[in-house]
N, C-alpha and C. Protein backbone atom coordinates (compact mmCIF):
# COMPACT_ATOMS: atom_id res chain seq x y z
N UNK A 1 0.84 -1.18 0.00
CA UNK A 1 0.00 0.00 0.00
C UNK A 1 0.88 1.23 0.00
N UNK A 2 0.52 1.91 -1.12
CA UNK A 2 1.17 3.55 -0.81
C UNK A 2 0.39 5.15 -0.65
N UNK A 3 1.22 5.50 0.11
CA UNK A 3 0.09 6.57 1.03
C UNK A 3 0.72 7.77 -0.03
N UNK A 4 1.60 7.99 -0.82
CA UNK A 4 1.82 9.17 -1.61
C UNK A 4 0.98 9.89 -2.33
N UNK A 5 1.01 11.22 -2.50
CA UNK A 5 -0.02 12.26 -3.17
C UNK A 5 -1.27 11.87 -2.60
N UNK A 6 -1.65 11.36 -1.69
CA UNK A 6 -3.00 11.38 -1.30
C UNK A 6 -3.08 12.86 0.06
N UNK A 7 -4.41 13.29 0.08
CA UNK A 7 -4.82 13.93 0.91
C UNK A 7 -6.07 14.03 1.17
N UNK A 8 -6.54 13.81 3.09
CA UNK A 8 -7.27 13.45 3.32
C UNK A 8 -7.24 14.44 4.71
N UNK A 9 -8.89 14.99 5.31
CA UNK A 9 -8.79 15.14 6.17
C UNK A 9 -9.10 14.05 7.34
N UNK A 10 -8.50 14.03 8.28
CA UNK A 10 -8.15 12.75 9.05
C UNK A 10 -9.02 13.43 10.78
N UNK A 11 -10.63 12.90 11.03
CA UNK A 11 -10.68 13.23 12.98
C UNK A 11 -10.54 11.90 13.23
N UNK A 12 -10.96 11.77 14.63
CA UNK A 12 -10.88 10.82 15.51
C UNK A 12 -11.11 11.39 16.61
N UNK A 13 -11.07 9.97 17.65
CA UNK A 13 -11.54 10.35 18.98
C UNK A 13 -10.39 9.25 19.61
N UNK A 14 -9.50 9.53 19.61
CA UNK A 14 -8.21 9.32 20.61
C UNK A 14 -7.92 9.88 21.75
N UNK A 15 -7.90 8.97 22.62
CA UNK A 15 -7.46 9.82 24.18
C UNK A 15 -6.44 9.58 24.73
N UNK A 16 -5.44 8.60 24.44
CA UNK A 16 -4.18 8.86 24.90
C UNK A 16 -3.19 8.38 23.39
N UNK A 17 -2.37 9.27 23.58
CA UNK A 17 -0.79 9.50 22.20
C UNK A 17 0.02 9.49 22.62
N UNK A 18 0.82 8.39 23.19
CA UNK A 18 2.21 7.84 23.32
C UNK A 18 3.39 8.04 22.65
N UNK A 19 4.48 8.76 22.42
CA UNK A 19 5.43 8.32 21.51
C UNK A 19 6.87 8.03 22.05
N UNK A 20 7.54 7.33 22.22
CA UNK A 20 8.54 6.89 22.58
C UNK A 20 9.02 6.17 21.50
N UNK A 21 10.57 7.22 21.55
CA UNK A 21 11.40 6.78 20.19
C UNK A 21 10.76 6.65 18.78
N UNK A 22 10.51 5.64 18.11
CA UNK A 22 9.88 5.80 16.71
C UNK A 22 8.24 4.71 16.98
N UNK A 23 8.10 4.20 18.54
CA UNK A 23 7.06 3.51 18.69
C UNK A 23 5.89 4.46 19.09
N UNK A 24 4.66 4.84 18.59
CA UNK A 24 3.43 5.54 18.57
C UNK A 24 2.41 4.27 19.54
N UNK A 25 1.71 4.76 20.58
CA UNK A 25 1.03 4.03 21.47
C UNK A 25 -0.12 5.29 20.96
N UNK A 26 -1.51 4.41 20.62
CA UNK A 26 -2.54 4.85 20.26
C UNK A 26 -4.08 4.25 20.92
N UNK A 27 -4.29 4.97 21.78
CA UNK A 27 -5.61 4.07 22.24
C UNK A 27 -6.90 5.27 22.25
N UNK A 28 -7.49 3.92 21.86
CA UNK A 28 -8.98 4.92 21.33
C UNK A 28 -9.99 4.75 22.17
N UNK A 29 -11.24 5.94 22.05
CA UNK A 29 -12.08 5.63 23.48
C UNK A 29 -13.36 5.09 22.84
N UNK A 30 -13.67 3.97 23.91
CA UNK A 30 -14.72 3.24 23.53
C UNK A 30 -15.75 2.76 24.98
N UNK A 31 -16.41 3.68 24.81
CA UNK A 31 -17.09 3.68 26.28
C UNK A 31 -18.59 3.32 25.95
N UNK A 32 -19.52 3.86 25.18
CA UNK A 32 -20.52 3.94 24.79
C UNK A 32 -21.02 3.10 23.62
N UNK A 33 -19.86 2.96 22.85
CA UNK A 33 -19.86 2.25 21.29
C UNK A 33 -18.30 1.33 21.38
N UNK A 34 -18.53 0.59 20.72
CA UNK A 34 -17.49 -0.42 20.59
C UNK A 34 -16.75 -0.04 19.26
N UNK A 35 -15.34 1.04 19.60
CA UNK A 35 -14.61 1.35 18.49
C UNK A 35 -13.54 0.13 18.03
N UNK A 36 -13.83 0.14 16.59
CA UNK A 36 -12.50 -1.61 16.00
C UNK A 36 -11.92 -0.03 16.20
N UNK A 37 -10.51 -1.18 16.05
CA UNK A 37 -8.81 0.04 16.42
C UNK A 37 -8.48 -0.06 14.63
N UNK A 38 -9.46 -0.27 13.72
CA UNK A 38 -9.19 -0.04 12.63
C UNK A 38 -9.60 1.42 12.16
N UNK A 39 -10.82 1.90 13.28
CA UNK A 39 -10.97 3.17 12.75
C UNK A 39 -10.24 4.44 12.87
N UNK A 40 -8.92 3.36 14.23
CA UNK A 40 -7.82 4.59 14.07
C UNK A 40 -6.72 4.74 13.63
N UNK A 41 -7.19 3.85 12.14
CA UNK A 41 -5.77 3.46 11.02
C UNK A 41 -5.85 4.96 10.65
N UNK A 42 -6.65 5.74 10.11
CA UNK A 42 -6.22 6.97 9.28
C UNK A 42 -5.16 7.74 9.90
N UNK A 43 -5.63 8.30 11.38
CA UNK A 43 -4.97 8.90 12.14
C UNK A 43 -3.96 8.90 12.68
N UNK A 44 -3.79 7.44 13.36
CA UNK A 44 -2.55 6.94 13.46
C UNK A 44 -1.23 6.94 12.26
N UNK A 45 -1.58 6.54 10.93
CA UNK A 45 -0.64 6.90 10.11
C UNK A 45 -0.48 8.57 9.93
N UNK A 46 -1.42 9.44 10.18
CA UNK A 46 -0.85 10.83 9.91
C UNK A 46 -0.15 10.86 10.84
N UNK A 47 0.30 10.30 11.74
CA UNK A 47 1.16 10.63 13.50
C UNK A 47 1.84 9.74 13.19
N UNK A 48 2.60 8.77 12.34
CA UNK A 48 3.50 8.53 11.80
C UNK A 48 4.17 9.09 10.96
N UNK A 49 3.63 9.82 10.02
CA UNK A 49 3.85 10.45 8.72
C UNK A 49 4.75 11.74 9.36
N UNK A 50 4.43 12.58 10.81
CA UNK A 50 4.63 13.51 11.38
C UNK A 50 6.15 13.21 11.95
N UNK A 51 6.80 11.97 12.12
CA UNK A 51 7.95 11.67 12.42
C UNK A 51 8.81 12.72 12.42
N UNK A 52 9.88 12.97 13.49
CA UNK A 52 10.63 14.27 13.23
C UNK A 52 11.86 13.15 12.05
N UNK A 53 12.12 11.91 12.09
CA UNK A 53 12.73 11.08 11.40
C UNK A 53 12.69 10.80 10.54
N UNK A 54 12.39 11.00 9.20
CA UNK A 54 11.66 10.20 8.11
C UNK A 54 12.33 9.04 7.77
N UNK A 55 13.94 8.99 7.97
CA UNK A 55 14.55 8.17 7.63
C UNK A 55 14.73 7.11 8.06
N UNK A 56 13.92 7.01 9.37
CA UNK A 56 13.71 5.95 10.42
C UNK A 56 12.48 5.25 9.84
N UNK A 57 12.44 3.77 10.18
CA UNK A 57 10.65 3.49 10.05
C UNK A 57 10.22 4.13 11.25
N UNK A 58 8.78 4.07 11.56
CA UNK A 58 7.98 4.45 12.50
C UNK A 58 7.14 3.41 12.83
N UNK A 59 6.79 3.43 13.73
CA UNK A 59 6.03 1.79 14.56
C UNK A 59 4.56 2.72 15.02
N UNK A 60 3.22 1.54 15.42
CA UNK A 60 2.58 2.04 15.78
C UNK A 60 1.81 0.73 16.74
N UNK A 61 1.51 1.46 17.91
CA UNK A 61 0.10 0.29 18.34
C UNK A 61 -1.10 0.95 18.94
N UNK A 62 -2.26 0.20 17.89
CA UNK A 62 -3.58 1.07 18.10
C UNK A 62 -3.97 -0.28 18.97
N UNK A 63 -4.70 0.39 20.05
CA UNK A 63 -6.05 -0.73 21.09
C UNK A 63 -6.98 -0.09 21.58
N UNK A 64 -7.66 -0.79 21.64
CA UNK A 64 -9.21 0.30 21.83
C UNK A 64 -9.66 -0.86 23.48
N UNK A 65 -8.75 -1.78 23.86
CA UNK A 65 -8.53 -1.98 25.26
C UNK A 65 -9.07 -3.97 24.90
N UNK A 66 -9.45 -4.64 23.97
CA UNK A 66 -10.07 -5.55 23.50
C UNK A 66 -8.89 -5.85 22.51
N UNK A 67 -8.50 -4.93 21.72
CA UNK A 67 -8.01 -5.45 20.37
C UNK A 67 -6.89 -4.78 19.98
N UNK A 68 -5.42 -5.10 19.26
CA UNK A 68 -4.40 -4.86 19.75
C UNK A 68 -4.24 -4.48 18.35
N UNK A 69 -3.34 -3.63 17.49
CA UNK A 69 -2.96 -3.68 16.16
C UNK A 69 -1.78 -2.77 15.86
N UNK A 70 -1.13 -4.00 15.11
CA UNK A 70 0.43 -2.93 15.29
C UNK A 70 0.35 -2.08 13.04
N UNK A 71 1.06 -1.28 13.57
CA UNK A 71 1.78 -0.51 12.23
C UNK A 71 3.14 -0.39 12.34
N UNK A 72 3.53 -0.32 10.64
CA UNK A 72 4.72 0.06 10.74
C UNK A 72 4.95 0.98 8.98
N UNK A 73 5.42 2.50 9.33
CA UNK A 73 5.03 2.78 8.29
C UNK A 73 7.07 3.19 8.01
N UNK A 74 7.37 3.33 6.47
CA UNK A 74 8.43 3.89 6.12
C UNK A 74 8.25 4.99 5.35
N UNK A 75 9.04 6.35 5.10
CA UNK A 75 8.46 6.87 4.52
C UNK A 75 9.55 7.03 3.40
N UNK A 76 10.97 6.44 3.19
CA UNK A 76 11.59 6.66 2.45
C UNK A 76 12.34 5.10 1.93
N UNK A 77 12.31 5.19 0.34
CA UNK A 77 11.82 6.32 -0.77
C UNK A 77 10.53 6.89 -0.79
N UNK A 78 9.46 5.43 -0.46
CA UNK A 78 8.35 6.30 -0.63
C UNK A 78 7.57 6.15 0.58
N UNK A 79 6.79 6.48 0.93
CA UNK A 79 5.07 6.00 1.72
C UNK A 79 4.87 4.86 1.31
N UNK A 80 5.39 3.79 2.80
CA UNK A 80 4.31 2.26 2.45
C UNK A 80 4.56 2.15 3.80
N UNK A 81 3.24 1.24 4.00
CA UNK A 81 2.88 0.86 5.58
C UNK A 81 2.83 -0.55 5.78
N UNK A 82 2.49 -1.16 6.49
CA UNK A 82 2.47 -2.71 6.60
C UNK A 82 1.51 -3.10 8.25
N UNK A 83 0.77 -3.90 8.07
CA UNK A 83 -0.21 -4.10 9.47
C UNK A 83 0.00 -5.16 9.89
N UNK A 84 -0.11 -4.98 10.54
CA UNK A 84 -0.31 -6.89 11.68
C UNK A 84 -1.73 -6.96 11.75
N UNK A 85 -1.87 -8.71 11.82
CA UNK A 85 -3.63 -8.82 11.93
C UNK A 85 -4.01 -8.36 13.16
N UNK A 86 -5.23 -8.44 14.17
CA UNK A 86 -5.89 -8.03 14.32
C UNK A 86 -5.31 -8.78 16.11
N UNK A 87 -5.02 -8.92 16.68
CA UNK A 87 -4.70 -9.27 18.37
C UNK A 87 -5.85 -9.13 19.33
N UNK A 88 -6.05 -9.97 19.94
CA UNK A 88 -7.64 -10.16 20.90
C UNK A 88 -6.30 -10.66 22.35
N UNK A 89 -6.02 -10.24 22.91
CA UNK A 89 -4.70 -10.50 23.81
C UNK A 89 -5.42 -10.98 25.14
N UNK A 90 -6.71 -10.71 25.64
CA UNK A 90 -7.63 -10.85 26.44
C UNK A 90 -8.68 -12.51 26.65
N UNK A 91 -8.41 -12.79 25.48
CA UNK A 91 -8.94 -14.22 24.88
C UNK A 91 -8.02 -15.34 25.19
N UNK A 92 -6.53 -15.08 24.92
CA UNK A 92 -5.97 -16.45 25.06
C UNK A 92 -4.83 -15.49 26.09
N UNK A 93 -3.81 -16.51 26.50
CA UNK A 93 -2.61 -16.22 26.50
C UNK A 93 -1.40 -16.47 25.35
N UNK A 94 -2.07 -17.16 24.73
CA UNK A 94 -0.96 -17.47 23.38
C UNK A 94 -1.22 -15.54 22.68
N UNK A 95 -2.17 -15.16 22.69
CA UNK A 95 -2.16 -13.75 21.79
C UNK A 95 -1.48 -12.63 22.37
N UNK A 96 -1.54 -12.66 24.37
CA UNK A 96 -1.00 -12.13 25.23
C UNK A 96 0.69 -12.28 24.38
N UNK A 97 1.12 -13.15 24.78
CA UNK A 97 2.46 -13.73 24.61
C UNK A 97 3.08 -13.06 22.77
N UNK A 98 2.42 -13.54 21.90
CA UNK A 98 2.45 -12.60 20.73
C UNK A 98 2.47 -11.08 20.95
N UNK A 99 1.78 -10.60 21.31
CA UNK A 99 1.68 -9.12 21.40
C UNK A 99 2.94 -8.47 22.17
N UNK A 100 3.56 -9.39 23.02
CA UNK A 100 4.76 -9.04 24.01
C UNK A 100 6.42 -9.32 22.69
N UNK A 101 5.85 -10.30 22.41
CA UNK A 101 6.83 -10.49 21.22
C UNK A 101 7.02 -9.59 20.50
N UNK A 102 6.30 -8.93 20.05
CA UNK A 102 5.70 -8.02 18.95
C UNK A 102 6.68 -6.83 19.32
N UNK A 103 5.90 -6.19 20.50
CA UNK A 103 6.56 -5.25 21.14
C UNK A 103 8.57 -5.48 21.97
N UNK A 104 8.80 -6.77 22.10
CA UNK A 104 10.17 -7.00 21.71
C UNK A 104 11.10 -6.77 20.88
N UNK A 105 10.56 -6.92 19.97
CA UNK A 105 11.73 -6.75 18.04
C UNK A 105 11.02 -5.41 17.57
N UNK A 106 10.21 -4.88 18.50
CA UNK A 106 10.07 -3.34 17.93
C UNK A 106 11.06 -2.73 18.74
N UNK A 107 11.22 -2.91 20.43
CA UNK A 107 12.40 -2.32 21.25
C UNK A 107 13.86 -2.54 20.36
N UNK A 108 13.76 -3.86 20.20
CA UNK A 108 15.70 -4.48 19.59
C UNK A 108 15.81 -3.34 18.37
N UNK A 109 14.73 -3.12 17.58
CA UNK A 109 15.01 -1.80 16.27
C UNK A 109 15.33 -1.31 16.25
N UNK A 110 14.71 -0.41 17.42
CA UNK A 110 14.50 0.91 17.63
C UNK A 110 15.55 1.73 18.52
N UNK A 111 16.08 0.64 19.29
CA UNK A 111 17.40 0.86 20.19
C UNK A 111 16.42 1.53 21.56
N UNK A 112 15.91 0.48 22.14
CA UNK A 112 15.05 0.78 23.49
C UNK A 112 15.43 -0.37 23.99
N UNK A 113 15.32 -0.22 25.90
CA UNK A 113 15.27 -1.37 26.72
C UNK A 113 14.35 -2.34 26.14
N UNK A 114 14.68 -3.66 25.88
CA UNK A 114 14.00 -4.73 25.57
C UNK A 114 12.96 -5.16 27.17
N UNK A 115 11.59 -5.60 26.31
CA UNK A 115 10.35 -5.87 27.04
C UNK A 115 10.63 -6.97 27.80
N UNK A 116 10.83 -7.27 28.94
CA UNK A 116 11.07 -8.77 29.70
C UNK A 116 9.47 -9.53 29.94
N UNK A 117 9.73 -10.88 29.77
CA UNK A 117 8.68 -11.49 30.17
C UNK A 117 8.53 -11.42 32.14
């Protein structure tokens, strides 16, 4: 997928924006209505796109507190992003355990303290 020459205006209803190093922590509020953390793909990539780095990838994890979803966007040469499926981490412990992984080899990247079990 490439995000070049496109323009879009991008809301949302995000209540907490994390950023540490090139990893974006995105959680969306879902109190009343049951938000998928897909509806905060738009947004979340403009808060990647915003990187003071471009030359870095940029990482992302959207959860709406149910459902876990990572990004990872590059922006050079061009705009392309890449998703992870969809994480229910609350359901098993095998998805728990994935999602910790996940967030492991994003620390080793990025040059952050690695996540201990």
């Amino acid at each position: 997928m490439t995000l070049a020459d496109q323009e879009e205006v991008l809301q949302g209803r995000i209540d907490v924006l994390v950023l540490v190093n090139q990893l974006w922590v995105v959680v969306l509020e879902s109190k009343k209505t049951a938000l998928s953390v897909w509806t905060a793909l738009p947004q979340t990539l403009a808060y990647l796109m915003a990187n003071p780095q471009p030359d870095k990838p940029s990482f992302g994890l959207v959860t709406n507190g149910d459902e876990i979803l990572f990004v990872k966007l590059i922006q050079q040469p061009q705009r392309n992003y890449a998703l992870s499926r969809v994480f229910a981490p609350l359901t098993s412990k095998r998805e728990l355990y994935s999602v910790l992984q996940i967030l492991k080899q994003i620390s080793q990247g990025i040059g952050t303290s690695p996540i201990h079990r």
